[in-house]
Protein backbone atom coordinates (compact mmCIF):
# COMPACT_ATOMS: atom_id res chain seq x y z
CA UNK A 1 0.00 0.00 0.00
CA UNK A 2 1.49 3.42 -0.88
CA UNK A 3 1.42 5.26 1.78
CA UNK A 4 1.35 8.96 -0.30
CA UNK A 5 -2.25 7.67 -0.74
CA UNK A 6 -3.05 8.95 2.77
CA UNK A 7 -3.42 12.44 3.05
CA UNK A 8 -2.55 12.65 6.37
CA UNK A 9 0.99 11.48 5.84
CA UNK A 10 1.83 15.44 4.27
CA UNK A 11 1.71 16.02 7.95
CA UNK A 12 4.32 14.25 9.04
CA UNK A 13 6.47 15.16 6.14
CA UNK A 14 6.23 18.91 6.92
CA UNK A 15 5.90 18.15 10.19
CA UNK A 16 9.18 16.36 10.58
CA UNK A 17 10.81 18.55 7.72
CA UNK A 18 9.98 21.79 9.33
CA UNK A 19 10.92 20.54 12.84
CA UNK A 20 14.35 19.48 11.83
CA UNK A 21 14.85 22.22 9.70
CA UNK A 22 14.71 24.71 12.02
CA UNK A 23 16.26 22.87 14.90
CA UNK A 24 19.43 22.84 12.76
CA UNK A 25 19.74 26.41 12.77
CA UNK A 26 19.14 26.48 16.83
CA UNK A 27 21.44 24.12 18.02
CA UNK A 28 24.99 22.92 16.86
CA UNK A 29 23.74 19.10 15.77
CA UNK A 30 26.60 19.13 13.01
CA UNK A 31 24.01 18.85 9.94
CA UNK A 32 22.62 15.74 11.12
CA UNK A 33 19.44 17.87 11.73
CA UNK A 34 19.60 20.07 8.60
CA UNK A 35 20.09 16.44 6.58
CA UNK A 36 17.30 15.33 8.25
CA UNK A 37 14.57 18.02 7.78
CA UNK A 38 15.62 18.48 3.90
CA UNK A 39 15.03 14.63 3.78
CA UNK A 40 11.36 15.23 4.49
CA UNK A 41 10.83 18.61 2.84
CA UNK A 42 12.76 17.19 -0.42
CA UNK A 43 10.36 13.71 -0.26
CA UNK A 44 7.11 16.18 -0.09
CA UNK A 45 7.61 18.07 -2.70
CA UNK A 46 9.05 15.77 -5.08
CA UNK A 47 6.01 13.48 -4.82
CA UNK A 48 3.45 15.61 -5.93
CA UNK A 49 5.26 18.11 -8.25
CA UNK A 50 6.80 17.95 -11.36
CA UNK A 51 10.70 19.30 -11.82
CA UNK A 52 10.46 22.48 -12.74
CA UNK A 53 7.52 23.10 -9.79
CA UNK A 54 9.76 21.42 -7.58
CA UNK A 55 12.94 23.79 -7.94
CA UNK A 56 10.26 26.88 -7.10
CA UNK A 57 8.37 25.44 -4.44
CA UNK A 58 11.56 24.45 -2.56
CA UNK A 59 13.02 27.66 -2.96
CA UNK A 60 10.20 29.44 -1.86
CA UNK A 61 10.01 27.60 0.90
CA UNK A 62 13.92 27.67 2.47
CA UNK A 63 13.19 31.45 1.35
CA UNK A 64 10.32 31.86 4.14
CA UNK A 65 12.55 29.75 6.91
CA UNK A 66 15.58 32.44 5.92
CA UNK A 67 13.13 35.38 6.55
CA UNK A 68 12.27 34.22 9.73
CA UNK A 69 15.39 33.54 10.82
CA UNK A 70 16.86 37.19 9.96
CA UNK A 71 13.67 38.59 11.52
CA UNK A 72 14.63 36.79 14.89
CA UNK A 73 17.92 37.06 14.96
CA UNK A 74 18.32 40.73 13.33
CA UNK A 75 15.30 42.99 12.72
CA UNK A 76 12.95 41.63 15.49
CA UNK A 77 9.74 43.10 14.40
CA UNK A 78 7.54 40.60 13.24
CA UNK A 79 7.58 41.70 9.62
CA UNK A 80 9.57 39.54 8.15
CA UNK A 81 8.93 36.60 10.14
CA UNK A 82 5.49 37.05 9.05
CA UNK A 83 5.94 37.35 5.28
CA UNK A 84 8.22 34.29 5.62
CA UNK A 85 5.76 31.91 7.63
CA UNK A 86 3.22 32.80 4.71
CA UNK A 87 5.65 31.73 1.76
CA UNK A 88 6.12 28.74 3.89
CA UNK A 89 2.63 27.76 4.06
CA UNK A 90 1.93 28.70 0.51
CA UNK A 91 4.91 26.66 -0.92
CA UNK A 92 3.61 23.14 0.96
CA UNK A 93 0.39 24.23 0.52
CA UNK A 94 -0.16 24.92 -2.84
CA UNK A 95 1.75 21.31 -3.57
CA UNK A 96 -0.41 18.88 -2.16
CA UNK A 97 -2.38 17.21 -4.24
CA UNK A 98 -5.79 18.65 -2.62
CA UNK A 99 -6.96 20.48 -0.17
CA UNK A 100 -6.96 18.23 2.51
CA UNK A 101 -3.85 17.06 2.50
CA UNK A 102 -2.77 21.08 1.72
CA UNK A 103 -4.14 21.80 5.01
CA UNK A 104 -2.24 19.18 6.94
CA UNK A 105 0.64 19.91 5.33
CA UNK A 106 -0.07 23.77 6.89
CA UNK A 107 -0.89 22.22 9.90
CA UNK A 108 2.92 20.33 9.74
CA UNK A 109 4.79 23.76 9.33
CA UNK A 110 3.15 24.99 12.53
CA UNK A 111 3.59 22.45 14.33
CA UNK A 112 7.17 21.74 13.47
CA UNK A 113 8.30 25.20 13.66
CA UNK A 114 6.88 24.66 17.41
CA UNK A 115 8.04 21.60 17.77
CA UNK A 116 11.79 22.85 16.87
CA UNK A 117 12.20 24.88 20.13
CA UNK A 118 12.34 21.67 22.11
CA UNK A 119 16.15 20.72 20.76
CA UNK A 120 17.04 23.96 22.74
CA UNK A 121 16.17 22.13 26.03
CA UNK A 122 18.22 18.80 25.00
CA UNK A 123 21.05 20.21 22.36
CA UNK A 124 23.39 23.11 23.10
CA UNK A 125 22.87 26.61 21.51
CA UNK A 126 24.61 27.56 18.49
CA UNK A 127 26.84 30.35 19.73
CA UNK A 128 26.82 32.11 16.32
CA UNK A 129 23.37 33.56 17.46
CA UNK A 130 25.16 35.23 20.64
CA UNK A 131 27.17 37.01 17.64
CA UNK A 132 24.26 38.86 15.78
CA UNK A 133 22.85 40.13 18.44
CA UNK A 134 22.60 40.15 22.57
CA UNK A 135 20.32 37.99 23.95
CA UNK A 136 20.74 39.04 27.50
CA UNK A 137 19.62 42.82 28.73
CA UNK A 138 22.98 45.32 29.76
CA UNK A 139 21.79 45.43 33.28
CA UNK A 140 23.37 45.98 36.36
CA UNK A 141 21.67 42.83 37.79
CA UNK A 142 22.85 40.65 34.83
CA UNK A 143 26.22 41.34 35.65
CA UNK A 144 27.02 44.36 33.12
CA UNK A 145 27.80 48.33 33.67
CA UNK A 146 28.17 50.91 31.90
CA UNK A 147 31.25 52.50 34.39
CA UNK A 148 34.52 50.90 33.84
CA UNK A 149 35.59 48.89 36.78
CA UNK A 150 38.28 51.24 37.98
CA UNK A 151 35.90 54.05 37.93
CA UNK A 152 33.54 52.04 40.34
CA UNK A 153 34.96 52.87 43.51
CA UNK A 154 36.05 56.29 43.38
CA UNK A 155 33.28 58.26 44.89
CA UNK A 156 33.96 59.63 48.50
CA UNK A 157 37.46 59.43 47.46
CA UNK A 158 39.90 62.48 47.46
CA UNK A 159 43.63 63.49 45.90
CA UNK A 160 44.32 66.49 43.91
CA UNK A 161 44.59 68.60 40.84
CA UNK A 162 47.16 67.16 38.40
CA UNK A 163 46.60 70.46 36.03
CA UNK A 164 43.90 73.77 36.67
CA UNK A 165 40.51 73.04 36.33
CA UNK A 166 38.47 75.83 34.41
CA UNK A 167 36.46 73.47 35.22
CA UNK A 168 37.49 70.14 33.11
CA UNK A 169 41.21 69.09 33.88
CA UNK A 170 43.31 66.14 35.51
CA UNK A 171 43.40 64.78 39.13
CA UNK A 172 45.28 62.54 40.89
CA UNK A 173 44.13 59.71 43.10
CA UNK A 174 46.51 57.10 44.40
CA UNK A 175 49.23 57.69 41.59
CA UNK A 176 46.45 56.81 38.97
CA UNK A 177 45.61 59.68 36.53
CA UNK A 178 41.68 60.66 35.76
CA UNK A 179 39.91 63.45 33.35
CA UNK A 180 37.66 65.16 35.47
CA UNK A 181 35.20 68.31 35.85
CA UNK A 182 34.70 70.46 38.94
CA UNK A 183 31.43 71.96 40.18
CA UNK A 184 31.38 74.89 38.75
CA UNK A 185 34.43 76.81 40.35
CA UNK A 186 37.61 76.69 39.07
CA UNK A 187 40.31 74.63 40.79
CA UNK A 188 43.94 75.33 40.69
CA UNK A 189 46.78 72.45 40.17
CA UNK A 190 47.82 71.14 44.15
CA UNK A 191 44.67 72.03 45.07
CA UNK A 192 42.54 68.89 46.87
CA UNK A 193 39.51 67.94 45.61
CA UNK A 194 37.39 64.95 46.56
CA UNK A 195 35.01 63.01 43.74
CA UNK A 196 31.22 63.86 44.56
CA UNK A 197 29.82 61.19 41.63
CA UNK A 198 30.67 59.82 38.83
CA UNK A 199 28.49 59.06 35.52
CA UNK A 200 30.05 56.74 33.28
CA UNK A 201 33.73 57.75 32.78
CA UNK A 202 32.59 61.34 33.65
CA UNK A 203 33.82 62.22 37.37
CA UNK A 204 32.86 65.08 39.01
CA UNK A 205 34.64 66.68 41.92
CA UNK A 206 34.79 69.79 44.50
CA UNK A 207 37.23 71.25 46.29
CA UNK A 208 38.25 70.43 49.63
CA UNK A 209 38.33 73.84 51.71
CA UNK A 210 41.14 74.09 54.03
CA UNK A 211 40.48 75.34 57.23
């Protein structure tokens, strides 16, 4: 019995094709998955279409999977992701035979571009996503700052004038060198100061009155 009889086998085809597809391009899996997923997408279209329809359909399709990649990965507004899930579901479903089996083979893409996020829970990451673009937020609670480290600790502390400050110039504090900008009044070289805050790389200082 020929099992491309059944309708209901499209599903598995895109299912399985989709799935793998897409898992290839989340986790590092070698090609194995990418082998895999063409497998299926390759057997679908081939057994309904002729040549020529083939070549387009196929293309049209890894066309939509590239789109939504790029939109994910780069752009991240839904646009493109969009545009490419519909050439997806047009290329597998405009090559079944009928309409039934062109909505389960619909109803495969969906459920195997779903289906794809669970190799990220068993399969490690590919780490050229963590090059296009940062996953993580630039927060202080996830471990990043703006303020270079050896600007952290400064505030409260004091040293003095390396040059005049009218009111951006050069201080010293503990034989290390920093550019910084008084509060408004100008301070002359020797002169202590003490750092009040600091914003960045920016430190800002006062004079320390001698009684």
């Amino acid at each position: 019995m020929d099992l491309l009889s059944f309708d209901w086998i499209v599903l598995f085809m895109t299912l399985f094709g989709t799935m793998f597809l897409v898992g290839e391009l989340l986790v590092n899996m070698r090609g194995l998955l990418g082998i895999l997923g063409l497998g299926f997408i390759t057997v679908y279209f081939s057994s309904y279409l002729s040549l020529n329809m083939f070549v387009i359909m196929m293309i049209i399709y890894l066309i939509g999977l590239a789109l939504i990649i790029i939109d994910g990965k780069v752009v991240n507004d839904g646009t493109l992701a969009t545009i490419g899930a519909a050439a997806m579901i047009v290329a597998v479903g405009f090559s079944a035979p009928n309409w039934v089996a062109g909505l389960y083979s619909v109803i495969g893409v969906l459920l195997g571009g779903a289906s794809s996020l669970v190799f990220l829970k068993v399969f490690k990451r590919r780490e050229m996503w963590t090059k296009i673009t940062l996953v993580d937020q630039l927060t202080s609670e996830m471990g990043y700052n703006s303020m270079k480290e050896s600007y952290a600790g400064l505030v409260g502390q004091t040293g003095k004038a390396s040059t005049d400050m009218r009111p951006s110039g050069t201080i010293q504090i503990e034989e290390e060198e920093y550019s910084a900008v008084s509060n408004g009044k100008w301070i002359y070289k020797n002169e202590s100061v003490k750092i009040i805050s600091v914003d960045g790389t920016k430190v800002l200082v006062k004079k320390i009155e001698e009684n």
